[in-house]
C-alpha atoms as a PDB file:
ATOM      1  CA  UNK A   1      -2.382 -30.712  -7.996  1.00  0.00           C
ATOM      2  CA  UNK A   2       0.633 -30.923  -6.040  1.00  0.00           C
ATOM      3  CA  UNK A   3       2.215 -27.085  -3.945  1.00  0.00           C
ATOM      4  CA  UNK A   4       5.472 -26.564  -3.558  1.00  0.00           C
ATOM      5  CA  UNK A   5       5.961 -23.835  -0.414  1.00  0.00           C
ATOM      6  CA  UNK A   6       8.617 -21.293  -1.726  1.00  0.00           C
ATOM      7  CA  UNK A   7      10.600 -20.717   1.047  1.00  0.00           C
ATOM      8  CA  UNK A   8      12.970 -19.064  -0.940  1.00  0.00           C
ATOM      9  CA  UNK A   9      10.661 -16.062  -2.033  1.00  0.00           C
ATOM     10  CA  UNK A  10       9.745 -15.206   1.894  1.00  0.00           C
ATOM     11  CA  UNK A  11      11.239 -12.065   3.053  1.00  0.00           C
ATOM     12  CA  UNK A  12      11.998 -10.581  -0.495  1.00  0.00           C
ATOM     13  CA  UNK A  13      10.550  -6.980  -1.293  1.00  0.00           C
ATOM     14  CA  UNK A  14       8.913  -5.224  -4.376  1.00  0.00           C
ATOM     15  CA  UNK A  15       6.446  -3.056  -5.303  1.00  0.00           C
ATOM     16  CA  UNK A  16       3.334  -3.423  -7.009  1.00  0.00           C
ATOM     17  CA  UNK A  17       1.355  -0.703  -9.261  1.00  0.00           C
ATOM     18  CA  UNK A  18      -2.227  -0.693  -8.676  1.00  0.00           C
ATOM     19  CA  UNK A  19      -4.874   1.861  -9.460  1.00  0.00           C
ATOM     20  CA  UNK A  20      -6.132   3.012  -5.762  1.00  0.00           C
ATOM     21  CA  UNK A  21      -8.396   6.203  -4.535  1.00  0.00           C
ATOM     22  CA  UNK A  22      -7.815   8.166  -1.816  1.00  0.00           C
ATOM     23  CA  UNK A  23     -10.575   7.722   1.332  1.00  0.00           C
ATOM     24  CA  UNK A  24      -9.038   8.942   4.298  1.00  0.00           C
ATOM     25  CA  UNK A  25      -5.793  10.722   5.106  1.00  0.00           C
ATOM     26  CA  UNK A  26      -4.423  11.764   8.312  1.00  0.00           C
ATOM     27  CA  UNK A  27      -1.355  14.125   9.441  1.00  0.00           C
ATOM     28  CA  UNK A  28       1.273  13.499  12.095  1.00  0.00           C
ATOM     29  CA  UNK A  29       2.372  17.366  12.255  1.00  0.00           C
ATOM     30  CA  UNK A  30       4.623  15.869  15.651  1.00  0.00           C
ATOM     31  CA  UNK A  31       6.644  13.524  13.430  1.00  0.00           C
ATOM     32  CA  UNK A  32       5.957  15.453  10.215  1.00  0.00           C
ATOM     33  CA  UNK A  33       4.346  12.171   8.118  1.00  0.00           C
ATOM     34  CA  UNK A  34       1.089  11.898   6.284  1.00  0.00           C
ATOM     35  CA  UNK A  35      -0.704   8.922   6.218  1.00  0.00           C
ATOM     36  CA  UNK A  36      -3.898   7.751   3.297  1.00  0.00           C
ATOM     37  CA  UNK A  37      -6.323   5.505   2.971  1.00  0.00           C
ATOM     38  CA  UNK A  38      -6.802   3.727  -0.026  1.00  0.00           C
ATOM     39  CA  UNK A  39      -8.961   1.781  -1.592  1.00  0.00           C
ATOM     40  CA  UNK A  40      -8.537  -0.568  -4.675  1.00  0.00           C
ATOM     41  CA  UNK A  41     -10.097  -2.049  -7.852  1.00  0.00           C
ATOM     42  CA  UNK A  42     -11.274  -4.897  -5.782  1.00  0.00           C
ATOM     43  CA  UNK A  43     -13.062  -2.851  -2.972  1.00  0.00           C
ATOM     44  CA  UNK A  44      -9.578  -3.555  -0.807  1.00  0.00           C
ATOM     45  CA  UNK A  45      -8.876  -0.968   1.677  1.00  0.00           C
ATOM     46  CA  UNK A  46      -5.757  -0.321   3.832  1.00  0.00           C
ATOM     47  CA  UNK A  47      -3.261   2.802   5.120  1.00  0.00           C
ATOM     48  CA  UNK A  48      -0.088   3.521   3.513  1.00  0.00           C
ATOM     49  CA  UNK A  49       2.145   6.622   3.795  1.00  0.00           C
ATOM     50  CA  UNK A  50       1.841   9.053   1.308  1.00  0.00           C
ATOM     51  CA  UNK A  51       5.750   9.067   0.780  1.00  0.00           C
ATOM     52  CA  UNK A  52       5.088   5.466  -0.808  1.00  0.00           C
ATOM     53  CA  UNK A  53       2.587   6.294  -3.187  1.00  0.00           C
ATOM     54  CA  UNK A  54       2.380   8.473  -6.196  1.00  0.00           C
ATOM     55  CA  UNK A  55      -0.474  10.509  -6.983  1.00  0.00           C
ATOM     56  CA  UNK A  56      -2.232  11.915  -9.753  1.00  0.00           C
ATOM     57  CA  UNK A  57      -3.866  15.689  -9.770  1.00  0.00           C
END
């Protein structure tokens, strides 16, 4: 099977929706940013601000 490298798709940005739960979360009260640990569907975990996720109550 041949690959083609798309050069022209490196650097772009987008979002992507996935269903996560919050692990961990941390506060930065000095620079006023929280910061959660999530972990996926797939057993995937990494940190992302909370200003770039949306949660659910």
């Amino acid at each position: 099977m041949e690959v083609i490298k798309r050069t022209d798709l490196i650097g772009l940005e987008g979002s992507i929706t996935k269903n996560f739960s919050v692990v961990d979360a941390v506060e930065y009260p000095s620079v006023g940013s929280v910061d959660v640990r999530v972990a996926d569907g797939t057993g995937e975990e990494y940190w992302v601000s909370l200003d770039d996720v949306e949660l659910e109550k």
